[in-house]
PDB file of N, CA and C in Angstrom:
ATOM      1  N   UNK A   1     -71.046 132.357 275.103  1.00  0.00           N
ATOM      2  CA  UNK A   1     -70.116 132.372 274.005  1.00  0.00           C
ATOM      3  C   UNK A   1     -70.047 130.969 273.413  1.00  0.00           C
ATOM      4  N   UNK A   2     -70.109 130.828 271.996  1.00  0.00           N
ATOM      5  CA  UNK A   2     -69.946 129.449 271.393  1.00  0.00           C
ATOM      6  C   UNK A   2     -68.511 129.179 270.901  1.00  0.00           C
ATOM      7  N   UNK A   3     -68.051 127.995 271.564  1.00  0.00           N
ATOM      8  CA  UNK A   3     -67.009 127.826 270.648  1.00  0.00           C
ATOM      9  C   UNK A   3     -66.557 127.731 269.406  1.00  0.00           C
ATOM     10  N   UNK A   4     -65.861 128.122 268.353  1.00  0.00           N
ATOM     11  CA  UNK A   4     -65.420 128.255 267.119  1.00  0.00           C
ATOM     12  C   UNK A   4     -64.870 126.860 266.802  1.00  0.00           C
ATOM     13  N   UNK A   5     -65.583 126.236 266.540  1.00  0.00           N
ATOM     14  CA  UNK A   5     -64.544 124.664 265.504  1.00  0.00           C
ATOM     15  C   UNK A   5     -63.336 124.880 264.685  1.00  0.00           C
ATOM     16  N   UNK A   6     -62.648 123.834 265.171  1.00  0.00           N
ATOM     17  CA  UNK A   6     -60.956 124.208 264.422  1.00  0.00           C
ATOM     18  C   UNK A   6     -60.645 122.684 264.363  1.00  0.00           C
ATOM     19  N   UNK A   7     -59.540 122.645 263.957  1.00  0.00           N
ATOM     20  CA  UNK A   7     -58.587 121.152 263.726  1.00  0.00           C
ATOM     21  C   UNK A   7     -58.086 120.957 264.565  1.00  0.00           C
ATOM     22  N   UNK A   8     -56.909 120.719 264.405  1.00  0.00           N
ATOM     23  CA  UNK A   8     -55.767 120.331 265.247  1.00  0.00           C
ATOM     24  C   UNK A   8     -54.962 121.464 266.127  1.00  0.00           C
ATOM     25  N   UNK A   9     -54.624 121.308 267.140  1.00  0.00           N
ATOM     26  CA  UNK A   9     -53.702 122.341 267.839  1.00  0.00           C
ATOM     27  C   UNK A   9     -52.467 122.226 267.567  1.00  0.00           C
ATOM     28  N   UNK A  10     -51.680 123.712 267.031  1.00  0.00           N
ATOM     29  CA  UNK A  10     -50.060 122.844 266.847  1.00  0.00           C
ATOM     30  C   UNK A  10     -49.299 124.350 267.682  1.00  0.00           C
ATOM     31  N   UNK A  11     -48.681 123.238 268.175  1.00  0.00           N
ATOM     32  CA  UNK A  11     -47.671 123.906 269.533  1.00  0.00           C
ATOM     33  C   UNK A  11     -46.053 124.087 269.048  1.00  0.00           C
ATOM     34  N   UNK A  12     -45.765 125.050 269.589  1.00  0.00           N
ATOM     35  CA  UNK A  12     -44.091 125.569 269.242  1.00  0.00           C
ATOM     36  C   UNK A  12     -43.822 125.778 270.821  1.00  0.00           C
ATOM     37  N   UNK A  13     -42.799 125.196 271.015  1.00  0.00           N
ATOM     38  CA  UNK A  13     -41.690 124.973 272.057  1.00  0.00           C
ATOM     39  C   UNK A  13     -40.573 125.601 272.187  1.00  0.00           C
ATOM     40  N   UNK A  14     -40.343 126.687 273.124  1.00  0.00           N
ATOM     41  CA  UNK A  14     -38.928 127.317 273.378  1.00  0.00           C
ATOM     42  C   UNK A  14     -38.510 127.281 274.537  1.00  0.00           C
ATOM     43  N   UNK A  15     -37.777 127.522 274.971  1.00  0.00           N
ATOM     44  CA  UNK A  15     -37.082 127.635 276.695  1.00  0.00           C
ATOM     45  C   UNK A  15     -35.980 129.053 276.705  1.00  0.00           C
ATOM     46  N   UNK A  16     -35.966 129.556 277.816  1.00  0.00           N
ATOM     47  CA  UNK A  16     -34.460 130.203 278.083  1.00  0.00           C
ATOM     48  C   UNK A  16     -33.649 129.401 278.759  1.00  0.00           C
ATOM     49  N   UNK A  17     -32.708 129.611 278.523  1.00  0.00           N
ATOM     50  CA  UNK A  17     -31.452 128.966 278.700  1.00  0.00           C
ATOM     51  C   UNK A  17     -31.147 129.160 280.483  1.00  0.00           C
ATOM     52  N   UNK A  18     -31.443 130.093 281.109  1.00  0.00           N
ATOM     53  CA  UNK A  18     -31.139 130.564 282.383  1.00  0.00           C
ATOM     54  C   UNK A  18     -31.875 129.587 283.979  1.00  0.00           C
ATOM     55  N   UNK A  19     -33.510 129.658 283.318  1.00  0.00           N
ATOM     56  CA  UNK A  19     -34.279 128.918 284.543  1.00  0.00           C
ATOM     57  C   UNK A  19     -35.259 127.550 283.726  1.00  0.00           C
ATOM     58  N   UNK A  20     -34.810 127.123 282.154  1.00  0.00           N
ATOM     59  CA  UNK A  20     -35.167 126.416 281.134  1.00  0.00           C
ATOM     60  C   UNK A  20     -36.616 126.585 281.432  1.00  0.00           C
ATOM     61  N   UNK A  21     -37.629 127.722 281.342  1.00  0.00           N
ATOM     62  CA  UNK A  21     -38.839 127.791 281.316  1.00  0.00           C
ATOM     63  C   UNK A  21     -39.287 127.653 280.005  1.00  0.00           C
ATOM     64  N   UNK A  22     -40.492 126.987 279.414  1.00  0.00           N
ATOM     65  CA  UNK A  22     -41.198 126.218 278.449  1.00  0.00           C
ATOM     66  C   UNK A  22     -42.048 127.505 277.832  1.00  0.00           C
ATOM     67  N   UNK A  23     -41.743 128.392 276.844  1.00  0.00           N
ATOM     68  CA  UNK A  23     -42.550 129.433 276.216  1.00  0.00           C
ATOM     69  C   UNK A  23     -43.607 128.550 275.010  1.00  0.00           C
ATOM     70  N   UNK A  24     -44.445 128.397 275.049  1.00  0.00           N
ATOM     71  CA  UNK A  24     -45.184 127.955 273.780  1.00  0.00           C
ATOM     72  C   UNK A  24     -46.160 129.004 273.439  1.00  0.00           C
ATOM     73  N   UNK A  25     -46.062 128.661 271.976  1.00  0.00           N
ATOM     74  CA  UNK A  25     -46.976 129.270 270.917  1.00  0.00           C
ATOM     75  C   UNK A  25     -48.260 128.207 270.601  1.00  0.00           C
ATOM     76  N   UNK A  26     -49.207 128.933 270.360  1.00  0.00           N
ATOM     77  CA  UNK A  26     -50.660 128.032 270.284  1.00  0.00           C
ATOM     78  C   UNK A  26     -51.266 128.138 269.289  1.00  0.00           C
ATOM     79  N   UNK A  27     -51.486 127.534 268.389  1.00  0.00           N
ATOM     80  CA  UNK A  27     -52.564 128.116 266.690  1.00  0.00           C
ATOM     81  C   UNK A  27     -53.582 127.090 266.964  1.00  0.00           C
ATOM     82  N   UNK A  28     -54.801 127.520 266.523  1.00  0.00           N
ATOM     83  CA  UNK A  28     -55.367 126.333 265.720  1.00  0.00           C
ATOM     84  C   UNK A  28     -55.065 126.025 264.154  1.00  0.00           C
ATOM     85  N   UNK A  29     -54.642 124.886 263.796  1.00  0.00           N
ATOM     86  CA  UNK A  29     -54.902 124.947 262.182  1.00  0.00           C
ATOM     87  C   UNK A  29     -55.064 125.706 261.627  1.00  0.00           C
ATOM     88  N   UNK A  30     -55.098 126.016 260.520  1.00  0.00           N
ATOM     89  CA  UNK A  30     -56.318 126.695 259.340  1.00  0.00           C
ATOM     90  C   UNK A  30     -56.621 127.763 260.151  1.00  0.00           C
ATOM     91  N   UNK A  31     -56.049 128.231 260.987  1.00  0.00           N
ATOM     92  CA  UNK A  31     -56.227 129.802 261.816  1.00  0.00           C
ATOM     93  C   UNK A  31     -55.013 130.573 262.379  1.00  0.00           C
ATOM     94  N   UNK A  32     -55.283 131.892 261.825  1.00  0.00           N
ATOM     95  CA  UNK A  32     -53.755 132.537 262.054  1.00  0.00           C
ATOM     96  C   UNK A  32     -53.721 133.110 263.613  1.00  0.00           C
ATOM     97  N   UNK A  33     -54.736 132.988 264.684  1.00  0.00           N
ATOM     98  CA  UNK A  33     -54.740 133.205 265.646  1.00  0.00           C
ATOM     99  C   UNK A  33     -53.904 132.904 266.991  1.00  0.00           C
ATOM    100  N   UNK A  34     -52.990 133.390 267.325  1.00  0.00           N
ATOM    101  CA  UNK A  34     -52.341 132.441 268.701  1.00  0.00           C
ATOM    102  C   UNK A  34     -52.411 132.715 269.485  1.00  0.00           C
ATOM    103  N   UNK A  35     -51.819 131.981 270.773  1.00  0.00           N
ATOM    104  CA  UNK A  35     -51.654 132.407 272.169  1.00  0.00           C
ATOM    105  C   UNK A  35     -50.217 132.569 272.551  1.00  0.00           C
ATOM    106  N   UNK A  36     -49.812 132.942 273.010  1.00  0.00           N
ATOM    107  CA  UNK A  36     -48.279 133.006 273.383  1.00  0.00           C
ATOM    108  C   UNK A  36     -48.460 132.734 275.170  1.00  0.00           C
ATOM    109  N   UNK A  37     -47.508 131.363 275.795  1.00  0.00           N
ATOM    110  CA  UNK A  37     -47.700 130.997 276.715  1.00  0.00           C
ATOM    111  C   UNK A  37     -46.431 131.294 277.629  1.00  0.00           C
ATOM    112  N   UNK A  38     -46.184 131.940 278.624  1.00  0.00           N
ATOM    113  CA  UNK A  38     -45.373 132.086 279.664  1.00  0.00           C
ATOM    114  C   UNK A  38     -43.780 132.147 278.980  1.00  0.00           C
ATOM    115  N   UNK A  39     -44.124 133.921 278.113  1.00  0.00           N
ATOM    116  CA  UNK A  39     -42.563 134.048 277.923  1.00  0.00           C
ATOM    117  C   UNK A  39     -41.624 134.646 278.783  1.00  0.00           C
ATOM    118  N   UNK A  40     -40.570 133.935 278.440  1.00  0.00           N
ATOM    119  CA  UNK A  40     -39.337 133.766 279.441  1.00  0.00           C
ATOM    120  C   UNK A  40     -38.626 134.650 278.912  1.00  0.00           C
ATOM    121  N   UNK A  41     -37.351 134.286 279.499  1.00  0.00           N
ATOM    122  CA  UNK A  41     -36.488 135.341 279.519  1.00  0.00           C
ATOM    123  C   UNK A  41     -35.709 134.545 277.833  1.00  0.00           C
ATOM    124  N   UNK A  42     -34.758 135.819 277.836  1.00  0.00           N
ATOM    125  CA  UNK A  42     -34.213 135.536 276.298  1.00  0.00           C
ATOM    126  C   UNK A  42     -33.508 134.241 275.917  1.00  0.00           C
ATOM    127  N   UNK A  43     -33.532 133.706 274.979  1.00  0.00           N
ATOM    128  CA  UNK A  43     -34.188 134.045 273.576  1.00  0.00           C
ATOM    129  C   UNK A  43     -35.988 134.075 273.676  1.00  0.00           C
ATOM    130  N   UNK A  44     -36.462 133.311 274.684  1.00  0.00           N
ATOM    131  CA  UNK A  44     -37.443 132.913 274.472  1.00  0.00           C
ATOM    132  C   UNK A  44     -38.766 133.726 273.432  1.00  0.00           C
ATOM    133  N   UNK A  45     -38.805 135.135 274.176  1.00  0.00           N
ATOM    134  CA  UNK A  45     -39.330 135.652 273.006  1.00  0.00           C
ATOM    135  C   UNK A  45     -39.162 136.175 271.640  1.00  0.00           C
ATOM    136  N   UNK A  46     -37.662 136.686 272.004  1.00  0.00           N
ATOM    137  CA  UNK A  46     -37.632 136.535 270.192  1.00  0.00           C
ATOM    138  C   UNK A  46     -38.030 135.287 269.373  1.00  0.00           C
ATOM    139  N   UNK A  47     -37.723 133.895 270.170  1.00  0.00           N
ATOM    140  CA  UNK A  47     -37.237 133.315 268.712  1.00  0.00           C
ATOM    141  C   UNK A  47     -39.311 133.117 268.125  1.00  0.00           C
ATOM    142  N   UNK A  48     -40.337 133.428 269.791  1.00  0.00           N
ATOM    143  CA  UNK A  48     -41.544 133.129 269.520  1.00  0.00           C
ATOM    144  C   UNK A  48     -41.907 134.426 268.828  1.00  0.00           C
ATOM    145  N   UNK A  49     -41.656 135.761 268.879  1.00  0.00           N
ATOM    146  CA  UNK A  49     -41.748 136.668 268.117  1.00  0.00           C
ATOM    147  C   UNK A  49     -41.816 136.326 266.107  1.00  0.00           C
ATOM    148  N   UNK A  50     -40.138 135.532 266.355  1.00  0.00           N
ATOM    149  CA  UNK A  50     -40.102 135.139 265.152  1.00  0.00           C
ATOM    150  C   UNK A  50     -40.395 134.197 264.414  1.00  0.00           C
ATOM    151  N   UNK A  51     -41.348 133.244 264.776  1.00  0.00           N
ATOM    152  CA  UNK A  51     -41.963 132.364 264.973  1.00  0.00           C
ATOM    153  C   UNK A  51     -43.601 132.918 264.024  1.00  0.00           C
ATOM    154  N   UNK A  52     -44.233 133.737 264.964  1.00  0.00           N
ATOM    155  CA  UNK A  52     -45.020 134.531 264.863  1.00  0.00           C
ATOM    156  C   UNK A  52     -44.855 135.162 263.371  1.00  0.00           C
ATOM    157  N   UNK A  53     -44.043 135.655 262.947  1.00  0.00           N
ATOM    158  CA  UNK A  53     -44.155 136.573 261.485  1.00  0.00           C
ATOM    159  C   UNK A  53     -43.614 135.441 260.491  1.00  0.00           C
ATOM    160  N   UNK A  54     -42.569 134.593 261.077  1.00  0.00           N
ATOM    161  CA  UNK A  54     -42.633 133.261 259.526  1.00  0.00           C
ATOM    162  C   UNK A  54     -44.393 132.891 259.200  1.00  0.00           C
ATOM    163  N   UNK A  55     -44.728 132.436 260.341  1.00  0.00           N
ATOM    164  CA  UNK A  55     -46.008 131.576 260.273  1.00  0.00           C
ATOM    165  C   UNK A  55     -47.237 132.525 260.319  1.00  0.00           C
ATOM    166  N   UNK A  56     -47.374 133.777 260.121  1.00  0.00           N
ATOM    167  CA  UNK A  56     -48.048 134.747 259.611  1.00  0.00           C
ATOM    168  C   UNK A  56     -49.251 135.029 260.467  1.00  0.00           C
ATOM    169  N   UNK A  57     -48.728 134.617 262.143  1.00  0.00           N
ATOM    170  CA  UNK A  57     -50.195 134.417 262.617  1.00  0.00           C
ATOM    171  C   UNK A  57     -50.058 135.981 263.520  1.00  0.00           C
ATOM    172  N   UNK A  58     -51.339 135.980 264.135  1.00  0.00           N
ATOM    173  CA  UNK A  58     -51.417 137.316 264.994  1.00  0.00           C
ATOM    174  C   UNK A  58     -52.201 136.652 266.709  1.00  0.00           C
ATOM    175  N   UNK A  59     -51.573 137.325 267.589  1.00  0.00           N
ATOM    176  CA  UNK A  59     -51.453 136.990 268.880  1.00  0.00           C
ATOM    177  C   UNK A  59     -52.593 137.343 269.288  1.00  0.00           C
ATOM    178  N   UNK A  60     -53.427 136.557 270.068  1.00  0.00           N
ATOM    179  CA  UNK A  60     -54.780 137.020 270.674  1.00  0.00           C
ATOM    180  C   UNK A  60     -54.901 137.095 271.982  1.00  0.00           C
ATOM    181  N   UNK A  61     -53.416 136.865 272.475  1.00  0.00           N
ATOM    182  CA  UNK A  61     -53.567 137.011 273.872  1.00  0.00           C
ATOM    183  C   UNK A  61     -52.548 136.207 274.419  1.00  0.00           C
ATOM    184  N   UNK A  62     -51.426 136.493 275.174  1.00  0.00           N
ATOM    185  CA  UNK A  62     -50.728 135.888 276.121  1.00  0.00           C
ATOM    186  C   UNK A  62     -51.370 135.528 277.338  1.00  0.00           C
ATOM    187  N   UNK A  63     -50.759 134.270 277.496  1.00  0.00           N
ATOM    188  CA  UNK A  63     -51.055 133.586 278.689  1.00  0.00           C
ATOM    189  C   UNK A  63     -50.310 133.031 279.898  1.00  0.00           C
ATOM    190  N   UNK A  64     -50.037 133.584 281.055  1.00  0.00           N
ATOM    191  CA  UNK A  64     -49.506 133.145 282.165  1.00  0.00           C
ATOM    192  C   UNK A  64     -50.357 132.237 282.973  1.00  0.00           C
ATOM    193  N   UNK A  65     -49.254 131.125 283.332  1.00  0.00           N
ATOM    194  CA  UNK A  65     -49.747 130.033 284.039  1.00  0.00           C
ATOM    195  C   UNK A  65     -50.013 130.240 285.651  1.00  0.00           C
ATOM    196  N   UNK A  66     -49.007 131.483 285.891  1.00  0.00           N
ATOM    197  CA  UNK A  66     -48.402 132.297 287.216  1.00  0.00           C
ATOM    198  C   UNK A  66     -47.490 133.465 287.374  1.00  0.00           C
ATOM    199  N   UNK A  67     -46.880 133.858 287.985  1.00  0.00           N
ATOM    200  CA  UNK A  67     -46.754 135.501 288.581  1.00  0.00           C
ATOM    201  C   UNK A  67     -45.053 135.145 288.204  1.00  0.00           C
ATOM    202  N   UNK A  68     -44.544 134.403 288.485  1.00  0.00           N
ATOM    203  CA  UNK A  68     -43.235 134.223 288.806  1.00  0.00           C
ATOM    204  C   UNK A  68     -42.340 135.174 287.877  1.00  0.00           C
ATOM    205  N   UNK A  69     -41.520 135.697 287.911  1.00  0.00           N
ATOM    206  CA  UNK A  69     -40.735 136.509 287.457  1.00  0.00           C
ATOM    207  C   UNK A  69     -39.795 135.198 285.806  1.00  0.00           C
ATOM    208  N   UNK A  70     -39.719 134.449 285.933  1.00  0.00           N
ATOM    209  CA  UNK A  70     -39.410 133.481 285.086  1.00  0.00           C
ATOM    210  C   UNK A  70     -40.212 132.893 284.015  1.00  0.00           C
ATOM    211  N   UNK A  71     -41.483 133.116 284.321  1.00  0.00           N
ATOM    212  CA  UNK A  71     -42.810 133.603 283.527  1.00  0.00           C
ATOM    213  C   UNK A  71     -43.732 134.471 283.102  1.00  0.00           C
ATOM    214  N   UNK A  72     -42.674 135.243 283.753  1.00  0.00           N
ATOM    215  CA  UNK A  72     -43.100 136.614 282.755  1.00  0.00           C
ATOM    216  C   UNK A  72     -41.954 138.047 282.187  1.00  0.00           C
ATOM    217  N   UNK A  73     -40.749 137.191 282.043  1.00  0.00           N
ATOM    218  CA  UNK A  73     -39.969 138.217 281.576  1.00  0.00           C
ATOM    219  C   UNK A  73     -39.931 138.549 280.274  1.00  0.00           C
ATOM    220  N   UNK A  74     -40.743 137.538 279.211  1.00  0.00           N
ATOM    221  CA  UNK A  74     -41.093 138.189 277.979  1.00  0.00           C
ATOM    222  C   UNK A  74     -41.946 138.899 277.492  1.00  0.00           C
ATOM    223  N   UNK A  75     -42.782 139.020 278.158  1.00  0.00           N
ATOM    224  CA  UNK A  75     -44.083 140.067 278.161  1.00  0.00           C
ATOM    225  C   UNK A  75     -43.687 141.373 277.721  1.00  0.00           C
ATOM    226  N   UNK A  76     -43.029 142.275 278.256  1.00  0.00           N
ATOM    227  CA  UNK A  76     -42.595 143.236 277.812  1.00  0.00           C
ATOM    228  C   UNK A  76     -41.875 143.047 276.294  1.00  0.00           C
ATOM    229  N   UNK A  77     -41.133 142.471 275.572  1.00  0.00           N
ATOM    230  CA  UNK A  77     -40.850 142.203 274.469  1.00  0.00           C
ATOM    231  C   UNK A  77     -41.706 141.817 273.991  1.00  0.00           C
ATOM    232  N   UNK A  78     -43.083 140.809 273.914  1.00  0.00           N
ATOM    233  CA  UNK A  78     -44.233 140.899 273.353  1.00  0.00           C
ATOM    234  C   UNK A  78     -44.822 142.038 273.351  1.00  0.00           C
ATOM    235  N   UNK A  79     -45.062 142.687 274.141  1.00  0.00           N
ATOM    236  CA  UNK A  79     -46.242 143.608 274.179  1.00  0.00           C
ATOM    237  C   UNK A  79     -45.382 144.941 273.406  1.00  0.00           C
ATOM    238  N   UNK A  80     -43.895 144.991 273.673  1.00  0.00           N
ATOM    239  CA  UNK A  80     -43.631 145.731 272.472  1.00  0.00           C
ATOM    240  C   UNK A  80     -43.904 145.887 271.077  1.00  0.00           C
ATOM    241  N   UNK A  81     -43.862 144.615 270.546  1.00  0.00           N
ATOM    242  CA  UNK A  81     -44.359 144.068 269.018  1.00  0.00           C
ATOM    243  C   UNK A  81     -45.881 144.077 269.522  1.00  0.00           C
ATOM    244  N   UNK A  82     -46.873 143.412 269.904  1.00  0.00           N
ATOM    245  CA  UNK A  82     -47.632 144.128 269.349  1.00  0.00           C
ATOM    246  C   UNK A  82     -48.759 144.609 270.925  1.00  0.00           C
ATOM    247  N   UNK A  83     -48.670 145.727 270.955  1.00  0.00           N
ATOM    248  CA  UNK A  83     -48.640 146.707 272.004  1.00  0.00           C
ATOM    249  C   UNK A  83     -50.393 146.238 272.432  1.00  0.00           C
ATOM    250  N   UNK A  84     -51.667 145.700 271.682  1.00  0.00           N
ATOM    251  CA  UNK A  84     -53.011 145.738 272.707  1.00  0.00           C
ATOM    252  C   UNK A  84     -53.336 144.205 272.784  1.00  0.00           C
ATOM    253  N   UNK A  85     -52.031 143.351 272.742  1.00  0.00           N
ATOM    254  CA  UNK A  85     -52.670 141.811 273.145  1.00  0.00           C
ATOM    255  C   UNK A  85     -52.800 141.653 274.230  1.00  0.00           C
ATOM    256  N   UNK A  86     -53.895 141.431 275.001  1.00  0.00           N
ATOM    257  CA  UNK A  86     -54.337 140.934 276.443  1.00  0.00           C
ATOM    258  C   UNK A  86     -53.549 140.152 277.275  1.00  0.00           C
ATOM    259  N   UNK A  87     -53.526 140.147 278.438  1.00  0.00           N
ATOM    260  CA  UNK A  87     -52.676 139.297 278.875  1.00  0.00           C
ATOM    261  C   UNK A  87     -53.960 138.874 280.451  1.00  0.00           C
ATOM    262  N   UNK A  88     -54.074 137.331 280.273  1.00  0.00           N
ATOM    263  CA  UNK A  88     -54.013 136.338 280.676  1.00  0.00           C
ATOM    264  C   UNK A  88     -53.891 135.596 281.929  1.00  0.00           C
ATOM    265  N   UNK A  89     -53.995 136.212 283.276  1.00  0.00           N
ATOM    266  CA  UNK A  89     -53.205 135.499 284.275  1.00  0.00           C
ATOM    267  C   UNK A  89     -54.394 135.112 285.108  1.00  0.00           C
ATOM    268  N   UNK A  90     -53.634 134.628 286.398  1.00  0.00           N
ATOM    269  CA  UNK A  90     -54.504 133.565 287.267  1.00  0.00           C
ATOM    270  C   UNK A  90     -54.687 135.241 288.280  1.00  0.00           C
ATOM    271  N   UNK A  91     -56.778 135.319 288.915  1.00  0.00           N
ATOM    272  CA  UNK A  91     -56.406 137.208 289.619  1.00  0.00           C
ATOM    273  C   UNK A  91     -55.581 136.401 290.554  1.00  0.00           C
ATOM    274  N   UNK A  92     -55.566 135.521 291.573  1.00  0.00           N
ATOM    275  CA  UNK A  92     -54.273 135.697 292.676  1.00  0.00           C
ATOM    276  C   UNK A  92     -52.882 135.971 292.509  1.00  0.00           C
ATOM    277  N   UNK A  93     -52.906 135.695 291.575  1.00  0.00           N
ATOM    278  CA  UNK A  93     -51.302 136.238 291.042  1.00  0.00           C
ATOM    279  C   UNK A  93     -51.122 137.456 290.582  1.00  0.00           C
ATOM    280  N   UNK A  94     -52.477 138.467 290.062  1.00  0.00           N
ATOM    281  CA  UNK A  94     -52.692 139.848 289.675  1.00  0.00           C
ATOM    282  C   UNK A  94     -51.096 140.724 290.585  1.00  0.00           C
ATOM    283  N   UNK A  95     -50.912 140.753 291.399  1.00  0.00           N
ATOM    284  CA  UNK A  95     -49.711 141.665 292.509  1.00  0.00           C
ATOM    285  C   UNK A  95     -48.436 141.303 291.808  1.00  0.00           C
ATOM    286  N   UNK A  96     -48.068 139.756 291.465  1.00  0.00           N
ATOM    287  CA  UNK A  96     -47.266 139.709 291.377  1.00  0.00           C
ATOM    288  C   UNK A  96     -46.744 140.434 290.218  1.00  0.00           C
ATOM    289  N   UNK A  97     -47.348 140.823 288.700  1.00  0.00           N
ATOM    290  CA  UNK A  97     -47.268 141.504 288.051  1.00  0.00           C
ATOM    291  C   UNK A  97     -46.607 142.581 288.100  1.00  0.00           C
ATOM    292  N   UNK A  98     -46.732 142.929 289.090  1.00  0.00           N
ATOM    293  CA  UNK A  98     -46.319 145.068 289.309  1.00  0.00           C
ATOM    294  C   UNK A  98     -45.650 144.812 290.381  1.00  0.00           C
ATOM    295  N   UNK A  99     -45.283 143.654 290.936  1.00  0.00           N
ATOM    296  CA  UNK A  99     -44.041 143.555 292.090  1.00  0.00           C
ATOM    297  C   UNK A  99     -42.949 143.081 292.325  1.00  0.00           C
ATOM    298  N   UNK A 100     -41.705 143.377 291.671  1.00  0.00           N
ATOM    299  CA  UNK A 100     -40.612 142.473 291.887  1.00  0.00           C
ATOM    300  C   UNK A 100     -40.091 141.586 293.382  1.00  0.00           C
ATOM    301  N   UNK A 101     -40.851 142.050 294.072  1.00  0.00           N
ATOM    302  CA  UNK A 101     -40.671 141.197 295.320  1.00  0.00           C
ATOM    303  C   UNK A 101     -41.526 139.774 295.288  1.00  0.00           C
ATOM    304  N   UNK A 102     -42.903 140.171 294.879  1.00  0.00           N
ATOM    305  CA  UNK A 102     -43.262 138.693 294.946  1.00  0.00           C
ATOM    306  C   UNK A 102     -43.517 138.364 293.851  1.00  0.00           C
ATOM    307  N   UNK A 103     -43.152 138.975 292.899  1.00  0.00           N
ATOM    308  CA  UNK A 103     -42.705 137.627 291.519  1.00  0.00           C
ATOM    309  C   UNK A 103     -40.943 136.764 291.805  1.00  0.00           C
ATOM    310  N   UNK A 104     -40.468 137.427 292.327  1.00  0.00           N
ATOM    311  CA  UNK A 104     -39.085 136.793 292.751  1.00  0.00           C
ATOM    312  C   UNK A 104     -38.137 137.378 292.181  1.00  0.00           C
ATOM    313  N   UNK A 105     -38.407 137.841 291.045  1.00  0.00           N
ATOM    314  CA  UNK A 105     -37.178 138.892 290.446  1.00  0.00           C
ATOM    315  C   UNK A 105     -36.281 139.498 291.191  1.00  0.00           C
ATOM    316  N   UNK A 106     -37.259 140.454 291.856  1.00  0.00           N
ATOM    317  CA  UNK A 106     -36.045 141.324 292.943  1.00  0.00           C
ATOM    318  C   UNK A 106     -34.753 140.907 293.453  1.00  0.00           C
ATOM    319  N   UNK A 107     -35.068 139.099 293.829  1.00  0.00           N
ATOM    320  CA  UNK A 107     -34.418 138.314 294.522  1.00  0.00           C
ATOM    321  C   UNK A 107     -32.888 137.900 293.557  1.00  0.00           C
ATOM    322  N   UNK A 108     -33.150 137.962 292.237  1.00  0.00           N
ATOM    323  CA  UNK A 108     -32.041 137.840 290.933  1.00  0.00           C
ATOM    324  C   UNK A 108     -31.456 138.444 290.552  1.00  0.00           C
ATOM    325  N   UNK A 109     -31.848 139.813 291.007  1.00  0.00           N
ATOM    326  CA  UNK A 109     -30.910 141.081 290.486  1.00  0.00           C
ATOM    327  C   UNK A 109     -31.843 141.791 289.156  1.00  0.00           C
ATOM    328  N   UNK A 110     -32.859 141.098 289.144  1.00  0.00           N
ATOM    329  CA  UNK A 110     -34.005 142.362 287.773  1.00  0.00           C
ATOM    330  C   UNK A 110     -35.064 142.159 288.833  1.00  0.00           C
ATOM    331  N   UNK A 111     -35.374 143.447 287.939  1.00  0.00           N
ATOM    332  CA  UNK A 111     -36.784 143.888 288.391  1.00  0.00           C
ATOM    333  C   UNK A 111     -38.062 143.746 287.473  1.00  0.00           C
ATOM    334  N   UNK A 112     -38.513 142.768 287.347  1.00  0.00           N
ATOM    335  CA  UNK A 112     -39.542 142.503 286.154  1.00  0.00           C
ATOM    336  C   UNK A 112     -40.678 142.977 286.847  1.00  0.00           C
ATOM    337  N   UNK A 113     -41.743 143.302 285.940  1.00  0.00           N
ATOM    338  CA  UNK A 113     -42.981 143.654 286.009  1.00  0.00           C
ATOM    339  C   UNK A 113     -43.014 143.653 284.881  1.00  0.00           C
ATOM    340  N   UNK A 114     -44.460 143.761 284.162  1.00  0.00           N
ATOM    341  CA  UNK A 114     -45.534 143.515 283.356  1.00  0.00           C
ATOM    342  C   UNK A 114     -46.108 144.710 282.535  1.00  0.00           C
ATOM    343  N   UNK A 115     -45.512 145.278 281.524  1.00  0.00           N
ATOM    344  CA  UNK A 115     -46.508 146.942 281.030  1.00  0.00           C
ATOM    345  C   UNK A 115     -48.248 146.624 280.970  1.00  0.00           C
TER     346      UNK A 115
END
């Protein structure tokens, strides 16, 4: 695969308020393409949702850094909006996805997993 030449990378920064996890949005320049990085719990994805339709771009894939239930409670609100963006993770962390026990959730009182 060859890489595609682009400009500059410009990054958008959100957090939830609860475990202050770091949601970023990823474009290249001059490309409406993004990544959406380890959304959190609320606001985090709305405000990157809304983020997403000001700046007119379309998601090519979320990306988890890890399994943790704090990094991935926006997924489901992404993948609602737009239902076949890929998602991204490290395979050892593949379980934690579909397990509220060892993403840690269970341990908080939700049960997150991943559609």
């Amino acid at each position: 695969m060859n890489p595609r030449p682009h400009g500059p990378l410009s990054v958008f920064v959100t957090n939830d308020p609860m475990f202050q996890v770091n949601t970023l949005l990823l474009w290249p320049d001059g490309n409406n393409e993004c990544w959406i990085v380890d959304p959190g719990f609320q606001p985090a994805a709305q405000t990157v949702l809304e983020k997403i339709a000001e700046l007119g771009l379309t998601p090519a894939a979320i990306l988890l850094t890890h399994g943790h239930g704090d990094h991935i409670a926006g997924v489901g609100e992404i993948r609602t909006a737009f239902a076949d963006v890929p998602i991204i993770a490290p395979a050892g962390d593949a379980h934690m996805l579909t397990d509220p026990n060892a993403n840690l959730s269970a341990g908080f009182g939700v049960s997150l997993t991943v559609p």
